[in-house]
C-alpha atoms as a PDB file:
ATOM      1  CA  UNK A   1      30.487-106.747   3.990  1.00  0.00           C
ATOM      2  CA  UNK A   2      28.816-109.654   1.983  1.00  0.00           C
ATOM      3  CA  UNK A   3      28.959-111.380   5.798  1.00  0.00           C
ATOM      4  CA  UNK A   4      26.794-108.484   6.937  1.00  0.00           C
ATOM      5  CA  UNK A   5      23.928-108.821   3.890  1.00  0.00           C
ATOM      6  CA  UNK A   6      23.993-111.995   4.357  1.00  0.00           C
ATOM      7  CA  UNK A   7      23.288-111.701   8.186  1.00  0.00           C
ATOM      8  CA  UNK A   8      20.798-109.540   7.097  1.00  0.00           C
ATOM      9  CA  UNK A   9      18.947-111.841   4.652  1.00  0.00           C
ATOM     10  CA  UNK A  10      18.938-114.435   7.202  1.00  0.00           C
ATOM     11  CA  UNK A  11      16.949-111.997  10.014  1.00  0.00           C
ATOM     12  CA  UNK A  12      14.750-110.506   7.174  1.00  0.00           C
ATOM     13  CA  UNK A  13      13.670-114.258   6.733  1.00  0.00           C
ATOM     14  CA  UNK A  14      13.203-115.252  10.268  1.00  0.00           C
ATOM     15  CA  UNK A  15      10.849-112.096  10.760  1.00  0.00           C
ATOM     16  CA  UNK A  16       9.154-113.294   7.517  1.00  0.00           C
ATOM     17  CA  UNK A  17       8.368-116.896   9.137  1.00  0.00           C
ATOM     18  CA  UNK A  18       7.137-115.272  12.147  1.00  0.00           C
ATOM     19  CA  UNK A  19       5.156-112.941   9.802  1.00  0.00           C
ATOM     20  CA  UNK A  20       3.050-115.650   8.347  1.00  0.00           C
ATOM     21  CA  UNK A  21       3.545-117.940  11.386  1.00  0.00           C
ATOM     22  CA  UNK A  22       1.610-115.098  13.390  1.00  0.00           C
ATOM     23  CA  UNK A  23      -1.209-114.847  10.512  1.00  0.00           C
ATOM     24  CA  UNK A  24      -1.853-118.706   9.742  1.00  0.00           C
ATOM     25  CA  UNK A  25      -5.619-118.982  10.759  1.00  0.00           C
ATOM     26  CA  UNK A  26      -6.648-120.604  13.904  1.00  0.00           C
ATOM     27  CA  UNK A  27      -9.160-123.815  14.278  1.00  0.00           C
ATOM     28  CA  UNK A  28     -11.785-123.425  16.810  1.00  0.00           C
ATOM     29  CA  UNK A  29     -13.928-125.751  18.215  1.00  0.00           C
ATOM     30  CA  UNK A  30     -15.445-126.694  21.302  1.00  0.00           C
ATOM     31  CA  UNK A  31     -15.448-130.027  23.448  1.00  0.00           C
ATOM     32  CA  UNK A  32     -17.448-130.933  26.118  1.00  0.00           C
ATOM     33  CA  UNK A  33     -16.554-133.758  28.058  1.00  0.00           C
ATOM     34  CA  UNK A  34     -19.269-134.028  30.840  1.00  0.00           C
ATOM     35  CA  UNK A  35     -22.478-133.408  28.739  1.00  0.00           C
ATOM     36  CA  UNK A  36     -25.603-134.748  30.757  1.00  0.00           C
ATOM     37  CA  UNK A  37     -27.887-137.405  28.580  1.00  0.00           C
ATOM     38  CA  UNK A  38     -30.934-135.301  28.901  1.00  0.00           C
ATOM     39  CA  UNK A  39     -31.961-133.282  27.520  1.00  0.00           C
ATOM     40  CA  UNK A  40     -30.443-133.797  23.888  1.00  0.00           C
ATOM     41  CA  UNK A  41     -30.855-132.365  20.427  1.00  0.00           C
ATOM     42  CA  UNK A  42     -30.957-132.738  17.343  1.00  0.00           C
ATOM     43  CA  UNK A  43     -30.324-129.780  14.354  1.00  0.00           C
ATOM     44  CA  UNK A  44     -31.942-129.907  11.365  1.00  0.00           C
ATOM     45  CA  UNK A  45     -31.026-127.348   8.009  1.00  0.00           C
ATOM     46  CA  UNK A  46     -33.990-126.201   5.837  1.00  0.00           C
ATOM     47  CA  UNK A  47     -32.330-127.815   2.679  1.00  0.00           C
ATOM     48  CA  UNK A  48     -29.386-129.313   1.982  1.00  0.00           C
ATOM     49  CA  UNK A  49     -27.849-126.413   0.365  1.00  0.00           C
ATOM     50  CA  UNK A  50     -24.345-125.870   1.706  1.00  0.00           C
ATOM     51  CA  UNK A  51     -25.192-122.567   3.159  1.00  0.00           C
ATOM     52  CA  UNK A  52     -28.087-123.836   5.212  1.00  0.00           C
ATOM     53  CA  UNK A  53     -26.072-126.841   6.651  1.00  0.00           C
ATOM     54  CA  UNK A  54     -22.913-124.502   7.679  1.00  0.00           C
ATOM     55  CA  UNK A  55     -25.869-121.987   9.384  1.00  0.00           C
ATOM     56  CA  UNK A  56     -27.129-125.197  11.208  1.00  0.00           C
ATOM     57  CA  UNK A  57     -23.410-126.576  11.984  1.00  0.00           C
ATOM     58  CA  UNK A  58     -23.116-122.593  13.640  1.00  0.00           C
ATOM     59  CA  UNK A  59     -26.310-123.244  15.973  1.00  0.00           C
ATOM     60  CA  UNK A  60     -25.123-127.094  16.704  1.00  0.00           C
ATOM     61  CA  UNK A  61     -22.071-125.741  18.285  1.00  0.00           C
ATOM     62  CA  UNK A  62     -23.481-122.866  20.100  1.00  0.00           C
ATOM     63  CA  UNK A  63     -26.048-125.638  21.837  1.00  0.00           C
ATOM     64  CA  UNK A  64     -22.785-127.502  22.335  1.00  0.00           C
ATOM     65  CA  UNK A  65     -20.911-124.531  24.020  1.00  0.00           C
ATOM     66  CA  UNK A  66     -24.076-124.270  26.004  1.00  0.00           C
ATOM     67  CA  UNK A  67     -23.636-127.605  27.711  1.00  0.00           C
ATOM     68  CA  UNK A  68     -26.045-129.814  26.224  1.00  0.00           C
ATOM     69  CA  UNK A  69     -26.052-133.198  24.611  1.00  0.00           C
ATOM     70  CA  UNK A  70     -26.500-132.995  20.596  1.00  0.00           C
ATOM     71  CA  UNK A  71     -27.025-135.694  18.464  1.00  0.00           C
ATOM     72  CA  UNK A  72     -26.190-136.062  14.521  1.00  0.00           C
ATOM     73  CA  UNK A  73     -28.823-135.101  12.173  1.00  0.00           C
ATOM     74  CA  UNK A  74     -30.181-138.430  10.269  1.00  0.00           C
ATOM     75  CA  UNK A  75     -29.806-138.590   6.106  1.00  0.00           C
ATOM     76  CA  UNK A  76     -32.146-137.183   4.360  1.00  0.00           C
ATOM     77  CA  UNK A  77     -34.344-139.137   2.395  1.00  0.00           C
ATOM     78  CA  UNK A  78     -35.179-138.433  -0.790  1.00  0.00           C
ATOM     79  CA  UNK A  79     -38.100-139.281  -3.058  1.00  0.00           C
ATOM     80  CA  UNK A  80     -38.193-139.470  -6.870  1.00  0.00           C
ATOM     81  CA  UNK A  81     -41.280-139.486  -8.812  1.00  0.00           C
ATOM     82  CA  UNK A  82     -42.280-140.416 -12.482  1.00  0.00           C
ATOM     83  CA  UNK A  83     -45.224-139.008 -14.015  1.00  0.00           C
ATOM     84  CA  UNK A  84     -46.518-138.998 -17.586  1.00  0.00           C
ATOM     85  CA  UNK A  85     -47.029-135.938 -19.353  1.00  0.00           C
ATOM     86  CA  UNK A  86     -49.448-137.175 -21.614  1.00  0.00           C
ATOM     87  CA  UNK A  87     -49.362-137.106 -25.219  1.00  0.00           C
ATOM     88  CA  UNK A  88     -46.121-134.470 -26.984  1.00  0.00           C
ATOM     89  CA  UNK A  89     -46.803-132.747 -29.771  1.00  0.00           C
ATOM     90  CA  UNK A  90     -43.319-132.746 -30.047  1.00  0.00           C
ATOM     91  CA  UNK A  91     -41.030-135.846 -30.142  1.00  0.00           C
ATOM     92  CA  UNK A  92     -38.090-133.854 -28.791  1.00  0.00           C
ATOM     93  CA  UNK A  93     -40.183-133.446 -25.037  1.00  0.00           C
ATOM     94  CA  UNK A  94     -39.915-135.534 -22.377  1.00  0.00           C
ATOM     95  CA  UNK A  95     -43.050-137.831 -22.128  1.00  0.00           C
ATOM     96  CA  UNK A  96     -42.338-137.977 -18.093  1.00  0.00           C
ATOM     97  CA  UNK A  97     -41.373-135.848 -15.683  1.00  0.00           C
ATOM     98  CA  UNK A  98     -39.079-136.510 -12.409  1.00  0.00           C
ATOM     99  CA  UNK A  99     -39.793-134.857  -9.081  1.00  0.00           C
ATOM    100  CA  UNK A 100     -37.776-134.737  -5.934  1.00  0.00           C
ATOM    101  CA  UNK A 101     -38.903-134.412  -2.445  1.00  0.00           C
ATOM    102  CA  UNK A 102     -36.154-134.422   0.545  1.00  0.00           C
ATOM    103  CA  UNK A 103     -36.651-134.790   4.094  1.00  0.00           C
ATOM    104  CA  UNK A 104     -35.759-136.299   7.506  1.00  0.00           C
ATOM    105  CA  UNK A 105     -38.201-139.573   9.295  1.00  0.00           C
ATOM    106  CA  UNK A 106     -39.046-138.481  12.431  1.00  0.00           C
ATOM    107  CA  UNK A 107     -38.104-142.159  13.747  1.00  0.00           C
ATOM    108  CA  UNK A 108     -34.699-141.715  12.515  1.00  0.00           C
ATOM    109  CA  UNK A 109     -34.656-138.769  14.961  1.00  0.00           C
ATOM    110  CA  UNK A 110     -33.071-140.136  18.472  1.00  0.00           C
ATOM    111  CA  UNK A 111     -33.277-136.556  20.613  1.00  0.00           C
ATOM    112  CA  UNK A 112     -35.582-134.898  22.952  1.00  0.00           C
ATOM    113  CA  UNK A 113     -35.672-131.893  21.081  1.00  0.00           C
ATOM    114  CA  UNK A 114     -36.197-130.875  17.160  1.00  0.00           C
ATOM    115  CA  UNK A 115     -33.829-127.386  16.098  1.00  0.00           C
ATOM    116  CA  UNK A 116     -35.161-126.275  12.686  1.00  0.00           C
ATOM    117  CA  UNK A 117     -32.769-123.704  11.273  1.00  0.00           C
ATOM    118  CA  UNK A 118     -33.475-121.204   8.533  1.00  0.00           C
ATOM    119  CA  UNK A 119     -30.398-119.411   7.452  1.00  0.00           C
ATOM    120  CA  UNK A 120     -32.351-116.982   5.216  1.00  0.00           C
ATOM    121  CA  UNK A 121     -34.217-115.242   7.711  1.00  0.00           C
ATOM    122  CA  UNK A 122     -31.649-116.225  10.593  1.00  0.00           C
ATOM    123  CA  UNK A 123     -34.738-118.312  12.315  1.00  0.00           C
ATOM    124  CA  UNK A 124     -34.260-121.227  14.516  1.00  0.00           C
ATOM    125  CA  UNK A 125     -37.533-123.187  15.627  1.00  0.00           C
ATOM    126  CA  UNK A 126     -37.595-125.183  18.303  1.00  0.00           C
ATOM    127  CA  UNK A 127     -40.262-128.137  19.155  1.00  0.00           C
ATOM    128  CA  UNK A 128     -40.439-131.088  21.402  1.00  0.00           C
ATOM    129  CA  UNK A 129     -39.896-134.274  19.721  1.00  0.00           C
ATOM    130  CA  UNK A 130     -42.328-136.322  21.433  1.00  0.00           C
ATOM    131  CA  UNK A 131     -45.498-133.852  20.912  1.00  0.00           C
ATOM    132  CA  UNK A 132     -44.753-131.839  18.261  1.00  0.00           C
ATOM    133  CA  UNK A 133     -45.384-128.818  20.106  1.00  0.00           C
ATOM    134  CA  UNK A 134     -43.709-125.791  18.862  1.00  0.00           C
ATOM    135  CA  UNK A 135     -41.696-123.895  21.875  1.00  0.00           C
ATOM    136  CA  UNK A 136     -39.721-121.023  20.391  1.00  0.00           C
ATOM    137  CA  UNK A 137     -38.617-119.363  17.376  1.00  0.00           C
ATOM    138  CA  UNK A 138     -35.567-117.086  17.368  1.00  0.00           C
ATOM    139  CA  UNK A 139     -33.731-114.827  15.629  1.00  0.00           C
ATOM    140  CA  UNK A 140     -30.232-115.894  15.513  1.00  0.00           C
ATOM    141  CA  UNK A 141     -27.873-113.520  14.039  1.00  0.00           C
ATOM    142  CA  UNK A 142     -25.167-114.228  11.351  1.00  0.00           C
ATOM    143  CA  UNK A 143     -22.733-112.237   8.814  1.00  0.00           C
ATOM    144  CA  UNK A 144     -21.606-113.851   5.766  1.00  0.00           C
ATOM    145  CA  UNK A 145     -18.168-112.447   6.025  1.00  0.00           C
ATOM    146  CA  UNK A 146     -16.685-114.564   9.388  1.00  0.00           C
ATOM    147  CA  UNK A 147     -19.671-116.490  11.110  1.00  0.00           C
ATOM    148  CA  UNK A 148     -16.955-116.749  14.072  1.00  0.00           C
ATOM    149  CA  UNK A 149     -17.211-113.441  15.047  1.00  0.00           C
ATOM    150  CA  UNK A 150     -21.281-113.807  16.379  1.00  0.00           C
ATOM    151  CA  UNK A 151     -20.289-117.220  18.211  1.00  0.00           C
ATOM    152  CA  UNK A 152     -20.763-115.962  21.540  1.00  0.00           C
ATOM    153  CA  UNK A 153     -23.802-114.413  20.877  1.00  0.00           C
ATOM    154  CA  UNK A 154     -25.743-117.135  18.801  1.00  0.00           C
ATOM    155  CA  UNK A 155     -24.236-119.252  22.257  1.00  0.00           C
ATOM    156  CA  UNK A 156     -25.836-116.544  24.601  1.00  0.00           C
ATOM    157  CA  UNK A 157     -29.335-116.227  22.460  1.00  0.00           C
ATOM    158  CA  UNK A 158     -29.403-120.160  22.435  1.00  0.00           C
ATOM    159  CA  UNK A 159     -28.325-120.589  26.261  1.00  0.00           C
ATOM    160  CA  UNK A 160     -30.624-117.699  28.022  1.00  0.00           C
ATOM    161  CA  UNK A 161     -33.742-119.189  25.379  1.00  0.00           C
ATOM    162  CA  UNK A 162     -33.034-122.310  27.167  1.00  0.00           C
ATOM    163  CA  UNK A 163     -32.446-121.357  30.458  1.00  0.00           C
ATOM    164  CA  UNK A 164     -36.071-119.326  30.456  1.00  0.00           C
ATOM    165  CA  UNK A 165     -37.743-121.927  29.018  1.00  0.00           C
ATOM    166  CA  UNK A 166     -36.576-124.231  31.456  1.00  0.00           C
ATOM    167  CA  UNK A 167     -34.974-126.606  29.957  1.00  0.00           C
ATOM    168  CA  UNK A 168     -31.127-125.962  30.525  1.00  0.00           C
ATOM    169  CA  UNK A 169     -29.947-126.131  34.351  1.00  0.00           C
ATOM    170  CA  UNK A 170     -26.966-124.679  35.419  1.00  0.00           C
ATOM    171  CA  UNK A 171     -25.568-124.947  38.248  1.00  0.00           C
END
């Protein structure tokens, strides 16, 4: 009889390591191996806010999936300022204040073309490096609850855009 539990114990446990086996998340990702040099991208966030980068890191691999080259995004600079506040009534206030400006250099920018992405209103701008030329803006959906689940459409959005505007080949 105790043989018999214990038999039982032992099957109750391999079901339970299948169990969570079976629900242990999955890593996606997507490689492409024969990427032509031209054209190539670049993806650049609004702000450096978490949120914003992950929304941009979304639309970097949909342009990925869609066969084209992409390039990392250069740091962002950043610019402090000092400026005098002029004479405090108060010796507790700050006689200065500090001001911060971020941004990218365009000359630190090695692609062909410039992705803006703004994950508040789900925009993504695209311009031509070289004249500054705006070409598109789109909508590109996301939910907040599993950004994997839109993949293949933010991939289909991004590759018919290209494919009308003439700039992604397949064939």
């Amino acid at each position: 009889m105790l043989l018999k539990i214990s038999k039982v114990i032992e099957n109750l446990m391999v079901v339970f390591v299948f169990v969570l086996i079976g629900c242990a998340p999955t890593i996606q990702f997507v490689v492409l191996r024969d990427v032509p040099e031209n054209p190539s991208f670049v993806v650049l966030p609004a702000n450096d806010r978490l949120s914003e980068a992950g929304y941009a890191n979304r639309i970097e691999r949909a342009l990925i999936a869609s066969g084209v080259k992409v390039v990392r995004r250069p740091a962002l600079k950043e610019i402090k300022t000092v400026q005098p506040v002029g004479q405090a009534r108060n010796a507790r206030l700050p006689k200065t204040t500090v001001t911060s400006e971020s941004s990218y250099e365009l000359a630190d920018i090695h692609a062909d073309y410039i992705v803006q992405t703004y994950r508040t209103s789900r925009q993504v701008k695209i311009s031509k490096k070289e004249t500054g030329e705006i070409l598109t803006v789109l909508v590109v959906p996301e939910y907040d609850f599993d950004p994997d689940v839109l993949m293949p459409v933010q991939k289909q959005i991004i590759s018919d855009t290209l494919l009308h505007m003439g700039i992604l080949n397949i064939k």
